[in-house]
Protein backbone atom coordinates (compact mmCIF):
# COMPACT_ATOMS: atom_id res chain seq x y z
CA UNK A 1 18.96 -2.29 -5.92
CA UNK A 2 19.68 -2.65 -9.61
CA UNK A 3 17.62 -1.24 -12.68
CA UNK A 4 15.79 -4.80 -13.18
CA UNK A 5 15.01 -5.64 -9.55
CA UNK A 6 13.32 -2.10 -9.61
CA UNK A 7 11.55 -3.29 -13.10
CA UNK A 8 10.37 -6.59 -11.76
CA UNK A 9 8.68 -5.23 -8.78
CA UNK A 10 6.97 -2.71 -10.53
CA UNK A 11 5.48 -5.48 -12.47
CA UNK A 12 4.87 -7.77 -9.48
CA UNK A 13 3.35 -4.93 -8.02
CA UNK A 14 0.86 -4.29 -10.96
CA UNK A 15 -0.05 -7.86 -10.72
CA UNK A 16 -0.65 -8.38 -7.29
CA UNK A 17 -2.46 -5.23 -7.60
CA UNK A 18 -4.37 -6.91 -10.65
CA UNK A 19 -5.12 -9.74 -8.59
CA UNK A 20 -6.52 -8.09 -5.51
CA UNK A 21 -8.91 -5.65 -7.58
CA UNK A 22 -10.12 -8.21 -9.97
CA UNK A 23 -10.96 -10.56 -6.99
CA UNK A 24 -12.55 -8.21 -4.97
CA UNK A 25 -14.64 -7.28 -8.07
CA UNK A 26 -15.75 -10.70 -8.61
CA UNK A 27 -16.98 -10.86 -5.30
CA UNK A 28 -18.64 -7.76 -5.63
CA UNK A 29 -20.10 -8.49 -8.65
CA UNK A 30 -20.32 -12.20 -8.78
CA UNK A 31 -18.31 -12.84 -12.18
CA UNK A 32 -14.81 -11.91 -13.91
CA UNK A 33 -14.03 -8.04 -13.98
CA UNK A 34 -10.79 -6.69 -15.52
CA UNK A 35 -9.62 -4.19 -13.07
CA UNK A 36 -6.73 -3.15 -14.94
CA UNK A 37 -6.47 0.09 -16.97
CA UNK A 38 -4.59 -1.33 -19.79
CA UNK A 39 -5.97 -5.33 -21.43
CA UNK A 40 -3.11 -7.51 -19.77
CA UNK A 41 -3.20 -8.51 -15.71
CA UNK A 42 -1.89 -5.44 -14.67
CA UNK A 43 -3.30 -2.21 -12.50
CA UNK A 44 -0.13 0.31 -13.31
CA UNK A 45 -1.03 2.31 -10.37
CA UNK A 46 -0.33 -0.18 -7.69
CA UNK A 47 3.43 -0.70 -9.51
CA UNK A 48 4.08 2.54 -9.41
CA UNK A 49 2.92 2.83 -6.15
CA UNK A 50 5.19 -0.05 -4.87
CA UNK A 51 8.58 1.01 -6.70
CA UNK A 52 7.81 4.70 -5.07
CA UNK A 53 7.39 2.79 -1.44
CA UNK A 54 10.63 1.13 -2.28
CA UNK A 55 12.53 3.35 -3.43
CA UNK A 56 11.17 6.37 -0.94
CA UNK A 57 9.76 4.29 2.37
CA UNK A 58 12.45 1.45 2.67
CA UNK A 59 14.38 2.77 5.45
CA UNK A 60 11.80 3.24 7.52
CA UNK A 61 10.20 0.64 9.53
CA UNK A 62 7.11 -0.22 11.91
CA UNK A 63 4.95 3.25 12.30
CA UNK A 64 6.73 5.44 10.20
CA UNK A 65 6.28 2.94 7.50
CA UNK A 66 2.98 2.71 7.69
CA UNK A 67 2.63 6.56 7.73
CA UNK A 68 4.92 6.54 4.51
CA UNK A 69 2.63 4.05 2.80
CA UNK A 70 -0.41 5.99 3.84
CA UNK A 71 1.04 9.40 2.82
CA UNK A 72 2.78 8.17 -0.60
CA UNK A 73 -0.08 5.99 -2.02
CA UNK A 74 -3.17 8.53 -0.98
CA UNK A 75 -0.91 11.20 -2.69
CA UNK A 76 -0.86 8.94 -5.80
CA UNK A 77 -4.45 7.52 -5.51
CA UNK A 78 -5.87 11.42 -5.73
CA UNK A 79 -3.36 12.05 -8.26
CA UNK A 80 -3.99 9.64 -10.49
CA UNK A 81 -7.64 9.82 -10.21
CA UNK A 82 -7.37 13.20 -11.11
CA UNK A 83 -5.33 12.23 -14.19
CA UNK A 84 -7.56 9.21 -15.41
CA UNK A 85 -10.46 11.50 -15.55
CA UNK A 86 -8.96 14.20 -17.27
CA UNK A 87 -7.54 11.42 -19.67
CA UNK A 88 -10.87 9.53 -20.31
CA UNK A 89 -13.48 11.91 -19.15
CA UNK A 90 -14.93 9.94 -16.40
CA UNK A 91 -13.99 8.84 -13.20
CA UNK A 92 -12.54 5.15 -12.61
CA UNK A 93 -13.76 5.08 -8.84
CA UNK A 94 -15.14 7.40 -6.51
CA UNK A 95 -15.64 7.43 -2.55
CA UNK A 96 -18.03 10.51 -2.36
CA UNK A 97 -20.20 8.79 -0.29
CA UNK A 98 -17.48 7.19 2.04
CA UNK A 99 -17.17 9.18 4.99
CA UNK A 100 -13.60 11.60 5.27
CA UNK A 101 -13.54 11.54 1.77
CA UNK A 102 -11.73 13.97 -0.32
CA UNK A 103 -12.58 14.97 -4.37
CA UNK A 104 -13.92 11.41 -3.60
CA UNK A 105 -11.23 9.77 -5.39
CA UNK A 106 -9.51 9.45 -1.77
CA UNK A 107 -11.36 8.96 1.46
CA UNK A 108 -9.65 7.81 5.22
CA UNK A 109 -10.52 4.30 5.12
CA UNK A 110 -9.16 3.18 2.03
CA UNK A 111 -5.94 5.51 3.01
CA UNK A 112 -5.56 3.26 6.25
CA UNK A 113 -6.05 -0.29 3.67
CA UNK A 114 -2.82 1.27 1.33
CA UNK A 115 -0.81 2.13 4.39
CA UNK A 116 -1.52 -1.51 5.67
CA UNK A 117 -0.93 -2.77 1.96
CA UNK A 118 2.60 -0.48 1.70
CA UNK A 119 3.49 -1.69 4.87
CA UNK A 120 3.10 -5.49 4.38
CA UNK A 121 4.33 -4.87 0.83
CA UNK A 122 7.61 -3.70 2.00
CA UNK A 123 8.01 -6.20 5.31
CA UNK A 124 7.58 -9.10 3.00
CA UNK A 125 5.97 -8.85 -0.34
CA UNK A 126 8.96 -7.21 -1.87
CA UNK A 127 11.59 -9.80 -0.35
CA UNK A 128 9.07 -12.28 -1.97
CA UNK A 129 9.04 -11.20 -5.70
CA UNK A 130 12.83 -10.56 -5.36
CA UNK A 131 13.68 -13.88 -4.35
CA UNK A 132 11.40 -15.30 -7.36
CA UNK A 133 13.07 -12.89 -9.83
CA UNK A 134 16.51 -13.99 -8.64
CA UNK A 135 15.42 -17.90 -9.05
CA UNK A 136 15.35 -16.93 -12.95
CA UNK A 137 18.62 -17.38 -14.51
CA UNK A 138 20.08 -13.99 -15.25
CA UNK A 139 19.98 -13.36 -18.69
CA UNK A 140 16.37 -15.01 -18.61
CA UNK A 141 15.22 -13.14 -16.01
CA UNK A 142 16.15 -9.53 -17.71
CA UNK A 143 14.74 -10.56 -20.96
CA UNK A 144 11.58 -11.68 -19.42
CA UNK A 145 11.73 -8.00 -18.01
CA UNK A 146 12.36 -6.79 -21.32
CA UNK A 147 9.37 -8.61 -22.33
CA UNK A 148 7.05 -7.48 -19.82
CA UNK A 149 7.68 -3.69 -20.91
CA UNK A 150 7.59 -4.64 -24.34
CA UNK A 151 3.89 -6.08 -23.91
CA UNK A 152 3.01 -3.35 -21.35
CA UNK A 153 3.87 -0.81 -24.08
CA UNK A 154 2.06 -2.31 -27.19
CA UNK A 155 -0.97 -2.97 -24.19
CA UNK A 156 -0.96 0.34 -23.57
């Protein structure tokens, strides 16, 4: 997989990620709710996440992928809950009161949701945002890479 491919789905990833927590906010709360940490349409976790699953999970297929997903993205939920709080001083979600929780910034049932989410990710959401990137002319499409890190970083 080349450099950009790995770019692009980290971004695809952030979005997607973006769009599921923002939705599932507004349901919650019954109006708009920017899930991301940084301004722009983007939760940086769930990128991160997904290039990890790629790069890490992508031989692996039907259970053990699933157990992959699970293991990898709890690993990075409780670590980057640990970091966000250290970073800002308070904690961006917390599952103390959802049962098998642990620290409660990871808990069994939402471990379960990421290894479905990894899983279905890598099956076909991946194959999906890599055929889209590759519909972008080439020297478009890296520049519009380019572009996306550029923004991500003044964003941030």
């Amino acid at each position: 997989m080349h450099i950009y491919e790995i770019i692009w789905l980290f971004f695809a990833g952030a979005f997607s990620g973006w769009v599921l927590e923002t939705v599932m906010a507004a349901f919650k709360r019954r109006r708009f709710v920017n899930r991301g940490l940084v301004n722009g349409p983007f939760c940086v976790l769930y990128g991160i996440v997904l290039v990890l699953l790629t790069l890490f999970c992508q031989e692996l297929s039907g259970f053990w992928l699933f157990i992959g997903a699970f293991i990898l993205s709890t690993v990075a939920e409780w670590i980057a809950g640990h970091l966000l709080e250290w970073m800002y001083h308070e904690k961006w979600w917390d599952y103390s009161k959802a049962r098998w929780n642990f620290d409660g910034y990871i808990c069994l049932s939402m471990s379960l949701l990421w290894g479905f989410l990894g899983t279905i990710a890598l099956k076909w959401g991946n194959g999906f945002w890599l055929m889209v990137f590759h519909l972008i002319p080439n020297p478009f499409g890296k520049a519009l890479v380019w572009i996306l890190a550029a923004l991500m970083s003044i964003d941030i």
